[in-house]
C-alpha atoms as a PDB file:
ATOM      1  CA  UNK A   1     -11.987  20.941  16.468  1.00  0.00           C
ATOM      2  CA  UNK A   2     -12.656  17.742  18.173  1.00  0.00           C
ATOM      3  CA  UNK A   3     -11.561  14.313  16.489  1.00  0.00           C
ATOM      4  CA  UNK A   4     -13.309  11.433  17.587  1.00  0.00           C
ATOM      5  CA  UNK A   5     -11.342   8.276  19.510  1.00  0.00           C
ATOM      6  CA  UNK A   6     -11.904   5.959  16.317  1.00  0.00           C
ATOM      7  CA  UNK A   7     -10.176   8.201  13.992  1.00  0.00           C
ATOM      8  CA  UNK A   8      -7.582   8.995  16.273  1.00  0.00           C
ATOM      9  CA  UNK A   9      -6.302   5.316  17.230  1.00  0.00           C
ATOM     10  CA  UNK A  10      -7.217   4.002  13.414  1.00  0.00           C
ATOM     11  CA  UNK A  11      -4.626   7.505  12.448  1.00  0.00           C
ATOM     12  CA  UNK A  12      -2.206   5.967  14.988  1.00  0.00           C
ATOM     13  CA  UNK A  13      -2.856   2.174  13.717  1.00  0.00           C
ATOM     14  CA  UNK A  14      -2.421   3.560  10.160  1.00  0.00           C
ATOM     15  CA  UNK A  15       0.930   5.514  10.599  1.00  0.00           C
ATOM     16  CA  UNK A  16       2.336   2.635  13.135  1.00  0.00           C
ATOM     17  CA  UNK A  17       1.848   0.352  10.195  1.00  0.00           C
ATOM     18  CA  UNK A  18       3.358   3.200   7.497  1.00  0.00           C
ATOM     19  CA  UNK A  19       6.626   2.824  10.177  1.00  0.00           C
ATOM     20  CA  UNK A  20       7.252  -0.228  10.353  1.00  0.00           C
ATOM     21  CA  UNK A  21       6.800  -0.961   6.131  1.00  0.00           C
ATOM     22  CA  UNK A  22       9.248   1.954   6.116  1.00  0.00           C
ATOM     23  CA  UNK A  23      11.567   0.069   8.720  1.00  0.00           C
ATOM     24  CA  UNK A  24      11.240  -3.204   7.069  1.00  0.00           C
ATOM     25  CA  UNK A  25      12.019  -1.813   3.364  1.00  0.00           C
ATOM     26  CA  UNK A  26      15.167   0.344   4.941  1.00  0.00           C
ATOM     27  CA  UNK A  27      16.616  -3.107   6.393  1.00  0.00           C
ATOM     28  CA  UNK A  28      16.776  -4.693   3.164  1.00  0.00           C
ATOM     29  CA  UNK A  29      17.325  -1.767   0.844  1.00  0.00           C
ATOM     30  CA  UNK A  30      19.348   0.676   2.965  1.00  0.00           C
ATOM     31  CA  UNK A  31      22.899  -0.181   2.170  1.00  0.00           C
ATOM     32  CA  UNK A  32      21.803   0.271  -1.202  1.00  0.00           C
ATOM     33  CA  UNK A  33      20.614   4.007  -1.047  1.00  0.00           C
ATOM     34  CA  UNK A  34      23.532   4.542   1.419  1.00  0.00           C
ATOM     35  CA  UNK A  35      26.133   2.689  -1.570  1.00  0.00           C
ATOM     36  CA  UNK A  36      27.815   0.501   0.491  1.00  0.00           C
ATOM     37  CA  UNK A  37      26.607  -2.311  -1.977  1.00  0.00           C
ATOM     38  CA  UNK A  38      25.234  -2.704  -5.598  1.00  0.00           C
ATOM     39  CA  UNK A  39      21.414  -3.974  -5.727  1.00  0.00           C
ATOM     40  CA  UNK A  40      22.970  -6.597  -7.751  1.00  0.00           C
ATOM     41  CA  UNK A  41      24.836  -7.819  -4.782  1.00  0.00           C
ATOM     42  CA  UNK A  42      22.559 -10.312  -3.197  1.00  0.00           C
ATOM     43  CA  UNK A  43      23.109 -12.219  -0.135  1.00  0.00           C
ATOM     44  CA  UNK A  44      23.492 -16.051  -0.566  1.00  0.00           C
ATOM     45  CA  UNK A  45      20.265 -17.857  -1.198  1.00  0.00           C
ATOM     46  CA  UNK A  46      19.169 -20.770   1.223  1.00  0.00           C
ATOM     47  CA  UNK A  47      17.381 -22.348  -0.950  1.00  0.00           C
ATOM     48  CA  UNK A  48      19.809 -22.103  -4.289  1.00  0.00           C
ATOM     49  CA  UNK A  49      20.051 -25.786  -5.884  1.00  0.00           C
ATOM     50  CA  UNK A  50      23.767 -25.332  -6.151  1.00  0.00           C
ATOM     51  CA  UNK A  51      23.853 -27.705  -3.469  1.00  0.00           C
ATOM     52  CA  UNK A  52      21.834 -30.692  -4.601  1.00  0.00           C
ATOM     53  CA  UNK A  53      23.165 -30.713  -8.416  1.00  0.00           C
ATOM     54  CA  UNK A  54      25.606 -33.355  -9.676  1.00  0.00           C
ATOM     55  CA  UNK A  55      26.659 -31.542 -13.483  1.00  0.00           C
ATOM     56  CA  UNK A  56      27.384 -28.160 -12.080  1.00  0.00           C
ATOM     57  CA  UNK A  57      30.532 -28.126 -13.766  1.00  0.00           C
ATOM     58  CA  UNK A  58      28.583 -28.739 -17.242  1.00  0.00           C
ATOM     59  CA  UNK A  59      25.726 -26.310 -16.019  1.00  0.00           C
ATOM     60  CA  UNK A  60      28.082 -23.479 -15.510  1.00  0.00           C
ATOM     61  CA  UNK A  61      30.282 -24.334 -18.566  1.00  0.00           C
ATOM     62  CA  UNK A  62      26.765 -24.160 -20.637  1.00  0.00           C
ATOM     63  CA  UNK A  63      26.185 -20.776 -18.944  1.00  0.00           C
ATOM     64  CA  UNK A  64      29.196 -19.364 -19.780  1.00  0.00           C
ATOM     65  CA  UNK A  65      29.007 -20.452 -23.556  1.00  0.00           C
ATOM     66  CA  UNK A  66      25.723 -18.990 -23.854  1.00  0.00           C
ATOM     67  CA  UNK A  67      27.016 -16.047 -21.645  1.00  0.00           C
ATOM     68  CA  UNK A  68      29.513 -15.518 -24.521  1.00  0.00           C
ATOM     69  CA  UNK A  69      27.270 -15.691 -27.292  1.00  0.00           C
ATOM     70  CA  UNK A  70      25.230 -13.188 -25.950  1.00  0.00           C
ATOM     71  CA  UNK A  71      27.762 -10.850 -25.939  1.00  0.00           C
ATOM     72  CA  UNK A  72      28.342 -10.972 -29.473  1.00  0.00           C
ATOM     73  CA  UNK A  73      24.995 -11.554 -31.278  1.00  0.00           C
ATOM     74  CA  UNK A  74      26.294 -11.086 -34.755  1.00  0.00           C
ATOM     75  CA  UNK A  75      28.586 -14.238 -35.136  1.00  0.00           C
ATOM     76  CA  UNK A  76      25.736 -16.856 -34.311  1.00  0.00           C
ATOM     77  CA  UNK A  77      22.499 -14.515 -35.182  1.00  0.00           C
ATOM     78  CA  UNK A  78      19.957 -16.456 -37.121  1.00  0.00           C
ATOM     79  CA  UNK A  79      18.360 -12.593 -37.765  1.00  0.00           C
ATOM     80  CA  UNK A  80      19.503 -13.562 -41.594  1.00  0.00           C
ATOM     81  CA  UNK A  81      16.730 -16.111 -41.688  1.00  0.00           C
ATOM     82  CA  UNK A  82      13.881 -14.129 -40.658  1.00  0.00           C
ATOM     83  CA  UNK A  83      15.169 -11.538 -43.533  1.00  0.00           C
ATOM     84  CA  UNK A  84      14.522 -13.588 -46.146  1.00  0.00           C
ATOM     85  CA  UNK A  85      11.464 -15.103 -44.788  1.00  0.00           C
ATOM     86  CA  UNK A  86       9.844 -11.395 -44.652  1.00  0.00           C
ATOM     87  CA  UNK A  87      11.060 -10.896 -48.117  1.00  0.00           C
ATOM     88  CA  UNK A  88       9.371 -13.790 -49.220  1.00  0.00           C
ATOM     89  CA  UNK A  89       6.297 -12.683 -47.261  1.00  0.00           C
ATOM     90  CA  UNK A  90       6.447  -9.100 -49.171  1.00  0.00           C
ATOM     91  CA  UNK A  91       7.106 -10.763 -52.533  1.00  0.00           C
ATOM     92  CA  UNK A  92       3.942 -13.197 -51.452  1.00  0.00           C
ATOM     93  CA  UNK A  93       1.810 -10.408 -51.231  1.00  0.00           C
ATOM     94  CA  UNK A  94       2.812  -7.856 -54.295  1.00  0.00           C
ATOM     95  CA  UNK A  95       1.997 -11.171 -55.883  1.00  0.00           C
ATOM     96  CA  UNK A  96      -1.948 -11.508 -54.448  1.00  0.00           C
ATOM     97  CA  UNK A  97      -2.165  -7.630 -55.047  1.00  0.00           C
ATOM     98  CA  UNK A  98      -1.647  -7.505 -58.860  1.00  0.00           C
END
């Protein structure tokens, strides 16, 4: 079987290209299959404004308040006030149906 020129150097084109995505994704994502780091582990951004701000104390103190509350949803949860507005809803329309 006899394969023409085109199809052989677009195959080689094709599969040099396949390489070197496969290169490219192992540099950045290769000590994470290997575990010598978390994917959560990022390197340090160039561009972070961590820099250029003047309240990063307040910024991070913010962050860590909310931070907080997140981790416990039920002492500051506002979930109460939706309740009772879907209650009212429901009440709202037993009302229209009768």
């Amino acid at each position: 079987m006899e394969v023409s020129e085109v199809h052989t150097r677009a195959g080689e084109f094709v599969g040099f290209v396949c390489w070197m995505w496969i290169f490219h994704r192992a540099r950045h994502d290769l000590p994470v299959v290997l575990g010598w780091r978390h994917p959560w582990e990022h390197a340090e951004d160039p561009w972070a404004a961590h820099d250029q701000l003047e309240n990063i104390a307040e910024l991070e103190s913010d962050w860590d308040t909310f931070a907080e509350k997140a981790i416990r949803p039920g002492e500051d949860d506002d979930d109460d006030d939706d309740d009772e507005e879907d209650e009212e809803d429901e009440d709202e329309d037993e009302d229209e149906d009768d």
